[in-house]
N, C-alpha and C. Protein backbone atom coordinates (compact mmCIF):
# COMPACT_ATOMS: atom_id res chain seq x y z
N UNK A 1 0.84 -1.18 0.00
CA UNK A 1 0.00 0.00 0.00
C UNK A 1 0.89 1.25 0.00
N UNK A 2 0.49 2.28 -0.50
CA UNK A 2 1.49 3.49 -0.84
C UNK A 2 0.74 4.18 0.34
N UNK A 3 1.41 5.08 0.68
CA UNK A 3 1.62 6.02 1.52
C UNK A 3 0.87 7.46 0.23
N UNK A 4 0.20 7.86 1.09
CA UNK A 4 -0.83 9.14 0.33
C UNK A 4 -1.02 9.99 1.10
N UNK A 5 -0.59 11.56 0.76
CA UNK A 5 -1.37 12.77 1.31
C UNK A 5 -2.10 13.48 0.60
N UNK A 6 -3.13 14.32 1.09
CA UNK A 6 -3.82 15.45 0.68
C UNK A 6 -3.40 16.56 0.68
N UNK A 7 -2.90 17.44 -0.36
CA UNK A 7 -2.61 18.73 -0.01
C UNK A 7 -3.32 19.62 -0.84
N UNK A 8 -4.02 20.58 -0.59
CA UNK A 8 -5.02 21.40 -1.14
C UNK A 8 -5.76 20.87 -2.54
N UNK A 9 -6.59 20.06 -1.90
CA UNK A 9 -7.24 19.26 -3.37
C UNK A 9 -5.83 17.91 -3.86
N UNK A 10 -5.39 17.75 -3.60
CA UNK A 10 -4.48 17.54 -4.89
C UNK A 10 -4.01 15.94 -4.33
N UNK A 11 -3.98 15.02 -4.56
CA UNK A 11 -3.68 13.51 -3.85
C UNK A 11 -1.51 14.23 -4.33
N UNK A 12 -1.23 13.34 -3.08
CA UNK A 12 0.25 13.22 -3.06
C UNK A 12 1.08 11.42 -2.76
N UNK A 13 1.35 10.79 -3.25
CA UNK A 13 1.83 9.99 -3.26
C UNK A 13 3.16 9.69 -3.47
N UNK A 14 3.89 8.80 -1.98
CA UNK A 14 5.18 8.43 -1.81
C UNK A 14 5.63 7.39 -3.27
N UNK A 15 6.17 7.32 -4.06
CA UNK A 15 6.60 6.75 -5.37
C UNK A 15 7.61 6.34 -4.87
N UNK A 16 8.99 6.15 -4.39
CA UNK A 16 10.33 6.05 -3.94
C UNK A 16 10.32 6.24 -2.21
N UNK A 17 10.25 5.28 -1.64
CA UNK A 17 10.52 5.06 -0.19
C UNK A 17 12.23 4.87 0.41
N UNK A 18 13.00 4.46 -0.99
CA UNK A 18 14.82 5.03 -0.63
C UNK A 18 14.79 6.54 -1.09
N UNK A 19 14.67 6.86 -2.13
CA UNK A 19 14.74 8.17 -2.12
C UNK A 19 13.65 8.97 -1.16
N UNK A 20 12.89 9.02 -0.61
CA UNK A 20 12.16 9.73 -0.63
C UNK A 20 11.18 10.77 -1.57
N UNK A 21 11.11 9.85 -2.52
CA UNK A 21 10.28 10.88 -4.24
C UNK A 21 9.13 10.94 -3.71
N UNK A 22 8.24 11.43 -4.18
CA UNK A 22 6.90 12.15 -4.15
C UNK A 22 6.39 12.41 -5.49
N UNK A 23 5.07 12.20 -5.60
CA UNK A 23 4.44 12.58 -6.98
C UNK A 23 2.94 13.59 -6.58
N UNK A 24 3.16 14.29 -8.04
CA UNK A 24 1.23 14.86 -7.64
C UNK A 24 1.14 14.89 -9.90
N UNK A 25 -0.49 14.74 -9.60
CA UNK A 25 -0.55 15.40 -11.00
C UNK A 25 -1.14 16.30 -10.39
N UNK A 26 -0.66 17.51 -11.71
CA UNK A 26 -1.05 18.93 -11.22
C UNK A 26 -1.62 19.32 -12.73
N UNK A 27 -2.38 20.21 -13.22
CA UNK A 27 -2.48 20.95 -14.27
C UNK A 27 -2.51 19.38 -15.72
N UNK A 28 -2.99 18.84 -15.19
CA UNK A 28 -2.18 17.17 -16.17
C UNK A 28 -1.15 16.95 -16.53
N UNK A 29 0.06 17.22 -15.76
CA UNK A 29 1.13 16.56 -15.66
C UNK A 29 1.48 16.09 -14.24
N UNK A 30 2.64 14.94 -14.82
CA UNK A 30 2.74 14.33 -13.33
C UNK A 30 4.03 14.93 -12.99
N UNK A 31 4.33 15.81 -11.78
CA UNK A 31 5.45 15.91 -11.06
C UNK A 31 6.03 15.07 -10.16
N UNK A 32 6.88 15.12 -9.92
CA UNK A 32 8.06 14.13 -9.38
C UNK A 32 9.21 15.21 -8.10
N UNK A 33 8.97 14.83 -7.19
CA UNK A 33 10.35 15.30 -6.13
C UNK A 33 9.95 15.17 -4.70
N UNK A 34 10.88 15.79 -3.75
CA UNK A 34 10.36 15.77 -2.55
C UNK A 34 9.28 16.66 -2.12
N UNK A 35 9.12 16.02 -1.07
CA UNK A 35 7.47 16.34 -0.56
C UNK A 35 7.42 17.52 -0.23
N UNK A 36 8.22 18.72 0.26
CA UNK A 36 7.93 19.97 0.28
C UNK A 36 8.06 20.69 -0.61
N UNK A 37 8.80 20.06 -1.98
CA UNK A 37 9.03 20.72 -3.50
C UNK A 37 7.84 20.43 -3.91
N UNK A 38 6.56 19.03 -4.11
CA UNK A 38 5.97 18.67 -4.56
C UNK A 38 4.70 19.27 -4.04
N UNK A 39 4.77 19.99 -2.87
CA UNK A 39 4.24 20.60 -2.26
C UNK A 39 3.40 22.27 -2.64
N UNK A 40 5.31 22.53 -2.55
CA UNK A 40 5.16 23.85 -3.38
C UNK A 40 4.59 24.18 -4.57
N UNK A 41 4.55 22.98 -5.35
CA UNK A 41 4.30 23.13 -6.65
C UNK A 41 2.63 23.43 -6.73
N UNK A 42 2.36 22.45 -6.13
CA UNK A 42 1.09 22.23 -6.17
C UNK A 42 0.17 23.80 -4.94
N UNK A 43 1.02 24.61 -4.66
CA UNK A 43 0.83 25.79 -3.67
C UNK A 43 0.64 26.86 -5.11
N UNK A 44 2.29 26.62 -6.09
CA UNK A 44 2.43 27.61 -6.96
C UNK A 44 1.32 27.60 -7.56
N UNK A 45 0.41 26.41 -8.13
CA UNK A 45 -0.10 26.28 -8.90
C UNK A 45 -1.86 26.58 -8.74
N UNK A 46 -1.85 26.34 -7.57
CA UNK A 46 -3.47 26.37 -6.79
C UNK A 46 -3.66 28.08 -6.98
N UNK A 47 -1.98 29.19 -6.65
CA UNK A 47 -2.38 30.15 -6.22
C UNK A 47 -1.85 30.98 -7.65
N UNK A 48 -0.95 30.63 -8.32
CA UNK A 48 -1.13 31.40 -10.05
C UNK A 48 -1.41 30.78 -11.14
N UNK A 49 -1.94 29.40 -11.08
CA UNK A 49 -2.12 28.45 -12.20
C UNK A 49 -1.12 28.81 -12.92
N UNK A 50 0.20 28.65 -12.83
CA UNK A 50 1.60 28.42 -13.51
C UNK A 50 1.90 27.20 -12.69
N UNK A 51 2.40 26.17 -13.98
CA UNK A 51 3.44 24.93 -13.45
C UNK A 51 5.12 25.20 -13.14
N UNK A 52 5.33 24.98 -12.15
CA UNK A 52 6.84 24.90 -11.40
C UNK A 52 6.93 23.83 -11.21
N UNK A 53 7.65 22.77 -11.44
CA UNK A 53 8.49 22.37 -11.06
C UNK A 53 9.03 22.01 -9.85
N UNK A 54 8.94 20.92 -8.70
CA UNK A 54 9.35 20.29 -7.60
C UNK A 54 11.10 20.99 -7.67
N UNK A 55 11.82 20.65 -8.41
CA UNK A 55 13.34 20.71 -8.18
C UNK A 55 13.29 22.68 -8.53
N UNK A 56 12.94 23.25 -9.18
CA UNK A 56 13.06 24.21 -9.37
C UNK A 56 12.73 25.30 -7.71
N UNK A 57 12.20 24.84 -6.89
CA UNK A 57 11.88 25.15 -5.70
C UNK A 57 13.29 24.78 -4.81
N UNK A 58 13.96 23.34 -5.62
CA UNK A 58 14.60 22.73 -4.28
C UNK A 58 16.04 23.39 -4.62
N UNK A 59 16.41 24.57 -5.53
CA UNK A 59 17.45 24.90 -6.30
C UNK A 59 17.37 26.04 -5.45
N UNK A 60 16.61 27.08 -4.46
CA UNK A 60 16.56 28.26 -4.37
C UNK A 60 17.47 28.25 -2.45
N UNK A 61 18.94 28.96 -2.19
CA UNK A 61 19.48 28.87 -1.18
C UNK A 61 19.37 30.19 -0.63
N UNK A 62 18.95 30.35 0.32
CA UNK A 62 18.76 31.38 1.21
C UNK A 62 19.48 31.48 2.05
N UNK A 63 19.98 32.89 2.15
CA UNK A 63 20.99 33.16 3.38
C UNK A 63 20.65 34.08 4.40
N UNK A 64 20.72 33.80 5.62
CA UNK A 64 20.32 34.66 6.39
C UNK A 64 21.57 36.51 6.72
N UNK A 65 20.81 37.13 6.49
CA UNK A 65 22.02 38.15 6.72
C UNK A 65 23.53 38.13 7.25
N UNK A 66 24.03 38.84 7.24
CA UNK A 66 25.47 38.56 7.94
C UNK A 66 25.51 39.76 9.04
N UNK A 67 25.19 40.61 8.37
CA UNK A 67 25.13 41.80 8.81
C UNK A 67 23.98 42.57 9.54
N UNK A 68 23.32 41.54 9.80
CA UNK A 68 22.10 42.04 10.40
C UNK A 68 22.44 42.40 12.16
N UNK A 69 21.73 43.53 12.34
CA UNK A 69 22.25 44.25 13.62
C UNK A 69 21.00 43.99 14.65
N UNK A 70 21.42 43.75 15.96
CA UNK A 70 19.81 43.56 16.84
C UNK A 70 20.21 44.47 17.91
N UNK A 71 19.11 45.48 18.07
CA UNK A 71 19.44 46.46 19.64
C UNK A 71 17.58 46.20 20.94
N UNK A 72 18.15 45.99 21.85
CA UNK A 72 17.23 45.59 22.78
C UNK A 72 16.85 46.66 23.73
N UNK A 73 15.35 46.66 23.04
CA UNK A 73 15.79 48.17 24.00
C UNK A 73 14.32 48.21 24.93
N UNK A 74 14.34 47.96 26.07
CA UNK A 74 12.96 47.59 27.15
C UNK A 74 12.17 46.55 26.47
N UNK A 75 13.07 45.90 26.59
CA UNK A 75 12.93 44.41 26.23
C UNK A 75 12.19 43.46 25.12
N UNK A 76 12.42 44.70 24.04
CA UNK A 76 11.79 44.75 22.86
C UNK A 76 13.12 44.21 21.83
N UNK A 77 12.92 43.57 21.08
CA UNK A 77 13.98 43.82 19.56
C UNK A 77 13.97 44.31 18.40
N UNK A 78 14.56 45.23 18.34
CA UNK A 78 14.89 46.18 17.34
C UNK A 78 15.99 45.56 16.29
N UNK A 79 15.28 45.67 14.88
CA UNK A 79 16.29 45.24 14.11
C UNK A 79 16.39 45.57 12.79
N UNK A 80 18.21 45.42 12.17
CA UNK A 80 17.77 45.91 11.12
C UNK A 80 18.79 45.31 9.81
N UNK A 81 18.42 45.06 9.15
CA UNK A 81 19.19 43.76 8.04
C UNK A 81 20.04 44.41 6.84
N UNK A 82 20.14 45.62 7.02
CA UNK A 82 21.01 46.89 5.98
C UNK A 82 21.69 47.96 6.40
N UNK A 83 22.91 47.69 5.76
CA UNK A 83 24.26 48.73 6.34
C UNK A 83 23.77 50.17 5.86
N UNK A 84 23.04 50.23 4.59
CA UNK A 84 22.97 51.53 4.29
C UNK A 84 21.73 52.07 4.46
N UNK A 85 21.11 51.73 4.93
CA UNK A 85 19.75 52.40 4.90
C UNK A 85 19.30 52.78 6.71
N UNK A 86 19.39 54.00 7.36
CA UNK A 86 19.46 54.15 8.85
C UNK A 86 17.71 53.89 8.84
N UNK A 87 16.70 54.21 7.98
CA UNK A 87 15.11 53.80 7.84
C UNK A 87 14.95 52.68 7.76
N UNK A 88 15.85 51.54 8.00
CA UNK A 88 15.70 49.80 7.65
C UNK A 88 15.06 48.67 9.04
N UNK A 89 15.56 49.93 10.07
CA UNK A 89 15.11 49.29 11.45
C UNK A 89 13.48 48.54 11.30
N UNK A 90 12.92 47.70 11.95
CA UNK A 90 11.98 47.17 11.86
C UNK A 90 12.13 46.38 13.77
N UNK A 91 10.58 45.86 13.76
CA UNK A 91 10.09 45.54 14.95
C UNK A 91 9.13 44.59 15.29
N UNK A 92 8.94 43.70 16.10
CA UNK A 92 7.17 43.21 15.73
C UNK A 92 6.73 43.53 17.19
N UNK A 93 5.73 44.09 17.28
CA UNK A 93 4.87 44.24 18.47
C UNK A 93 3.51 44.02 17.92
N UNK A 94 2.82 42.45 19.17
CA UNK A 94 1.24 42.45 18.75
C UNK A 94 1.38 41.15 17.54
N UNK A 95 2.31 41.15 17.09
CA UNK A 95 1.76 40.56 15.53
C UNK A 95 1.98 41.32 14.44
N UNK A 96 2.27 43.04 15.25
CA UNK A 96 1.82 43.94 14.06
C UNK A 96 3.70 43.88 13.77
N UNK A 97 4.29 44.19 12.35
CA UNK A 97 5.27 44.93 11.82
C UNK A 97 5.46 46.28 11.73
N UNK A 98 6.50 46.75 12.56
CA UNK A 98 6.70 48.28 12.69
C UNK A 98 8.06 48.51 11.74
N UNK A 99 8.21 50.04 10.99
CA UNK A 99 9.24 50.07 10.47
C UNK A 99 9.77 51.11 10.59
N UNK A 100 10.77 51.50 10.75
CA UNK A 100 11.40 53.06 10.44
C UNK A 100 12.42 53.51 11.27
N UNK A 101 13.21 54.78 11.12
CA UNK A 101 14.61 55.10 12.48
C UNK A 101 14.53 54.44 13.36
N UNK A 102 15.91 53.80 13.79
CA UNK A 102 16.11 53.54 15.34
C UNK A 102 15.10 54.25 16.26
N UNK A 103 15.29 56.20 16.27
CA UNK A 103 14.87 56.66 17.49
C UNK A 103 13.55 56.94 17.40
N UNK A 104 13.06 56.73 15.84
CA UNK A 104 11.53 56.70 15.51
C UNK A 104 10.89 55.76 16.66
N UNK A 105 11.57 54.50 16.20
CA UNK A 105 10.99 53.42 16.80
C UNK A 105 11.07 53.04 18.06
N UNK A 106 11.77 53.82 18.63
CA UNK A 106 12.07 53.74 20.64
C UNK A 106 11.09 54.67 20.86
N UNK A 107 10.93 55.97 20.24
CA UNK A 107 10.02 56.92 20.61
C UNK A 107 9.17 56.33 20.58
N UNK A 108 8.43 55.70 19.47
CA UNK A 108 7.12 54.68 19.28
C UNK A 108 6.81 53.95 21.07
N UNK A 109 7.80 53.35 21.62
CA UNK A 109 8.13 51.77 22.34
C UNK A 109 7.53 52.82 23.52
N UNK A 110 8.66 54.18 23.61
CA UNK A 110 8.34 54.95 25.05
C UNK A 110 6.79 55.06 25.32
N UNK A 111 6.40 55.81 24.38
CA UNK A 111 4.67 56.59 23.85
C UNK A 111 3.86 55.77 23.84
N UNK A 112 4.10 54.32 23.77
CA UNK A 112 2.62 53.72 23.45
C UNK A 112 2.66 52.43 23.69
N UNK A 113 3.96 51.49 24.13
CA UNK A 113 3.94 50.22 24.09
C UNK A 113 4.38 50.12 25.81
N UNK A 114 3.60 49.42 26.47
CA UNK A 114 3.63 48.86 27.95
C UNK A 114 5.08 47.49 28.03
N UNK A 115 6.31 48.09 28.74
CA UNK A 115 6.90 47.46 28.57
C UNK A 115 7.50 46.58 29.93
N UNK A 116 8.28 45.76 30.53
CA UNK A 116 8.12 45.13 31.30
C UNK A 116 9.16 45.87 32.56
N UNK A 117 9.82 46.93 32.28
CA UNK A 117 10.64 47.52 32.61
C UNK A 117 10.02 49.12 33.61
């Protein structure tokens, strides 16, 4: 018996149990790869009806900054992922995304955010 998931409409089936392969038909073709490529595809496709490709997902390397700076300030984190831009600072309070100057954004923290301090 094969191993089967559901992912948004779409049947997913284990094909390769050494490799780990994965299949879906999507758009009437059958894709082929791992299960979070095969995944994606079937995400790309639900949400722009364009076919991608499983491996074309599994090709994309992300790096996390190097240079990203963090300042803590009443016990909040302030941060900001660009050397040149002093407006790059960002924040999350709530859920919500805050953006703008360092002292924008402390002024913000003083004025209106209850902090534990």
């Amino acid at each position: 018996m094969r191993k089967r998931l559901y992912h948004r409409g779409y049947n997913v089936e284990l094909n390769d149990d050494k490799k780990e392969e994965y299949s879906a038909r999507i758009g009437g073709k059958q894709v082929l790869g791992t299960l979070l490529g095969v995944k994606q595809s079937i995400d790309w496709w639900c949400d722009t009806n364009i076919l991608r490709l499983p491996e074309e997902f599994d090709k994309q390397d992300f790096e996390d900054s190097t240079d990203k700076k963090i300042e803590e300030y009443k016990g909040i984190q302030i941060m900001n992922d660009s050397d040149d831009d002093d407006k790059a600072w960002y924040m999350i309070i709530k859920g919500n995304l805050l953006k703008g100057s360092l002292p924008a954004l402390k002024q913000f923290v003083d004025k209106k955010v209850v902090t534990k301090t």
